[in-house]
Protein backbone atom coordinates (compact mmCIF):
# COMPACT_ATOMS: atom_id res chain seq x y z
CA UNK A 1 126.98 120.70 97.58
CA UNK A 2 125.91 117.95 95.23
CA UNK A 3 128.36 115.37 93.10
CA UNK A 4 127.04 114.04 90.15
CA UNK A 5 128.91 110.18 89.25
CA UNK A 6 127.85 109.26 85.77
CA UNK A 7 127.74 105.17 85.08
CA UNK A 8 127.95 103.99 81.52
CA UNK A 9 126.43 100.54 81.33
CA UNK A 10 126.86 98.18 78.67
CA UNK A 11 123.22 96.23 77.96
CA UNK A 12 122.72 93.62 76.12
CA UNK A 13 120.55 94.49 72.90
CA UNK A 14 118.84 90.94 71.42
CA UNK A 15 117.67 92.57 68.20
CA UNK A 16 121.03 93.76 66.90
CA UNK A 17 123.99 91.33 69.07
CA UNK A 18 125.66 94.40 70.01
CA UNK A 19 125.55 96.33 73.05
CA UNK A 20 123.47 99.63 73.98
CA UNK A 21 125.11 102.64 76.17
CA UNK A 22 122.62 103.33 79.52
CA UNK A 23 123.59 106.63 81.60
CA UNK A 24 122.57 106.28 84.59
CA UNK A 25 122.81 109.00 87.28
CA UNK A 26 123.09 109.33 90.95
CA UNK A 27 123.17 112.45 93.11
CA UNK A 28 124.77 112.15 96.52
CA UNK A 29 124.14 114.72 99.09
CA UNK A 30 126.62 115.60 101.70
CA UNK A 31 125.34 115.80 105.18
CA UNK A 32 125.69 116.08 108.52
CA UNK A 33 124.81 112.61 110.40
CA UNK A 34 123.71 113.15 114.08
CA UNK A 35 121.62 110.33 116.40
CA UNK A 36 118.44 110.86 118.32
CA UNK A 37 116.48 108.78 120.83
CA UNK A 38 112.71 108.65 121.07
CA UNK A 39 112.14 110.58 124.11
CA UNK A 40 110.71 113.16 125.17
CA UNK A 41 114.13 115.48 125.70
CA UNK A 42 114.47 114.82 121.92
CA UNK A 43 111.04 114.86 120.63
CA UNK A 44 108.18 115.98 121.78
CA UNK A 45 105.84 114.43 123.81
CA UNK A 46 104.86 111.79 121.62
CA UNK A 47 108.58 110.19 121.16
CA UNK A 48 106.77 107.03 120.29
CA UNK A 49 105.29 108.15 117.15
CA UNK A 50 106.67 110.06 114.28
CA UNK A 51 106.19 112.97 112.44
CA UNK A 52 104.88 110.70 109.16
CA UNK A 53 102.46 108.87 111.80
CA UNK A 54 104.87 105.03 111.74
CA UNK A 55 104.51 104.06 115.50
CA UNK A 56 107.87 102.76 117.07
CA UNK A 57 108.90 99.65 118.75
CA UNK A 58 109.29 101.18 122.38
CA UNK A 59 111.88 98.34 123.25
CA UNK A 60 113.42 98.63 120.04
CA UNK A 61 113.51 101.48 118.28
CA UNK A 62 116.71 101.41 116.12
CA UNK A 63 115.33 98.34 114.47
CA UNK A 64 112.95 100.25 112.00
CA UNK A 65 116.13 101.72 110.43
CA UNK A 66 114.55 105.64 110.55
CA UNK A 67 116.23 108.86 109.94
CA UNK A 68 114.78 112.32 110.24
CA UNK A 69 115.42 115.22 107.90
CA UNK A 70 116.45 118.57 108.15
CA UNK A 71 113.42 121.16 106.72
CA UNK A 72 115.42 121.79 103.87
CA UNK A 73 116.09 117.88 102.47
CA UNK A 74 112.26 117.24 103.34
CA UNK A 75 111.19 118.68 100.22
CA UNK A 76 113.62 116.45 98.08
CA UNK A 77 112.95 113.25 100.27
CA UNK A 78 108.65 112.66 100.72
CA UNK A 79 108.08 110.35 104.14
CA UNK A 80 108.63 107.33 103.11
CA UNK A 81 111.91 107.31 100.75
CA UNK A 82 114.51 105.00 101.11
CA UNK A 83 117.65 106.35 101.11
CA UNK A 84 121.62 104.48 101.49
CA UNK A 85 124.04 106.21 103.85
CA UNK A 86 127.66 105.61 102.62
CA UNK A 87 130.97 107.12 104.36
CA UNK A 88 129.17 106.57 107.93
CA UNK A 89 131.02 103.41 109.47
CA UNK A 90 128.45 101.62 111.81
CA UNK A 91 125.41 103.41 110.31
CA UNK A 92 126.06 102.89 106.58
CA UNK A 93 123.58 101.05 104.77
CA UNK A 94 119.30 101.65 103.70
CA UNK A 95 117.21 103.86 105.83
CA UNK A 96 113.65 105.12 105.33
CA UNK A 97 112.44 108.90 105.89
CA UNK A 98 109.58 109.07 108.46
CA UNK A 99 110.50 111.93 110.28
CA UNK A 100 111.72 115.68 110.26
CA UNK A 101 113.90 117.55 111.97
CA UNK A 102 113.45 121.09 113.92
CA UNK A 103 113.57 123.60 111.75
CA UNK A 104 116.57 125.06 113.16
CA UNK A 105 119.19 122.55 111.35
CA UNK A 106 120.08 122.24 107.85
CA UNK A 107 121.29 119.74 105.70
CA UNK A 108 121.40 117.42 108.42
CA UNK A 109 119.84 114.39 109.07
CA UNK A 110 119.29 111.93 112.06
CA UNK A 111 119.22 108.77 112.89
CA UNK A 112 116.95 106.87 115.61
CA UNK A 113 119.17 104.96 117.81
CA UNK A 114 118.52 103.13 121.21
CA UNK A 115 118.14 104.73 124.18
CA UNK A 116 121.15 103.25 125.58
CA UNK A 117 123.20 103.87 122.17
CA UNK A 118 126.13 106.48 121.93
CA UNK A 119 125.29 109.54 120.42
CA UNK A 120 127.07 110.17 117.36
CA UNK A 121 127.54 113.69 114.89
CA UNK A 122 129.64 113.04 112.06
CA UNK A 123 130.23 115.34 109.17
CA UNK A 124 130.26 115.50 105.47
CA UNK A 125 128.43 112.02 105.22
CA UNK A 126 126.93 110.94 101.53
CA UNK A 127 123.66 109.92 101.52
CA UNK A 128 121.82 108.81 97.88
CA UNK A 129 117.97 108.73 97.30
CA UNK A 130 116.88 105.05 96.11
């Protein structure tokens, strides 16, 4: 399900000393946030590499700020996009798409942790394309 906020800016206009009305307009998807580790249990047997190519920090991981995508969001959001997590307590804030998801889930995505991190699933999380 998708909310649409509308924002109304006031801009500045130089050529008449008034003010200009901007709509701008940003779609949140709801999702379901789960956590993955790059291993082989949870990959496949390249856990150090993703499915866009990026190559991992192997003692590090988490600090490259990656989620993967469910089949369904990866034709909305290429490898590469940058999108903000809100509603997600420790892991709100700007991540980068660079990998996908098993086929089997759906509007879902997942985010690289540590090894030695908890695994998390939390529901109904918003998540907004930048």
């Amino acid at each position: 399900m998708k909310l649409i906020i509308l924002f109304v800016l006031l801009i500045p206009n130089r050529l008449s000393n008034g003010f200009v009305i901007k709509n701008v307009t940003n779609i949140y998807e709801y999702v379901t946030l789960t956590t993955y580790t790059a291993t082989t249990n949870e990959t496949d047997s390249t856990p150090l590499i993703t499915a866009s190519g990026f190559k991992l920090d192997s003692l590090n991981p988490a600090k490259h700020r990656i989620i993967a995508v469910s089949r369904d969001l990866k034709s909305k959001w290429k490898f590469g996009t940058r999108v903000k997590i809100l509603n997600a307590g420790i892991y709100n804030g700007v991540y980068q798409v660079l990998d996908v998801m098993n086929k089997r889930f759906k509007s879902r995505i997942d985010i690289l942790i540590n090894p030695n991190d908890q695994h998390t699933k939390l529901e109904n999380i918003k998540i907004l394309k930048l």
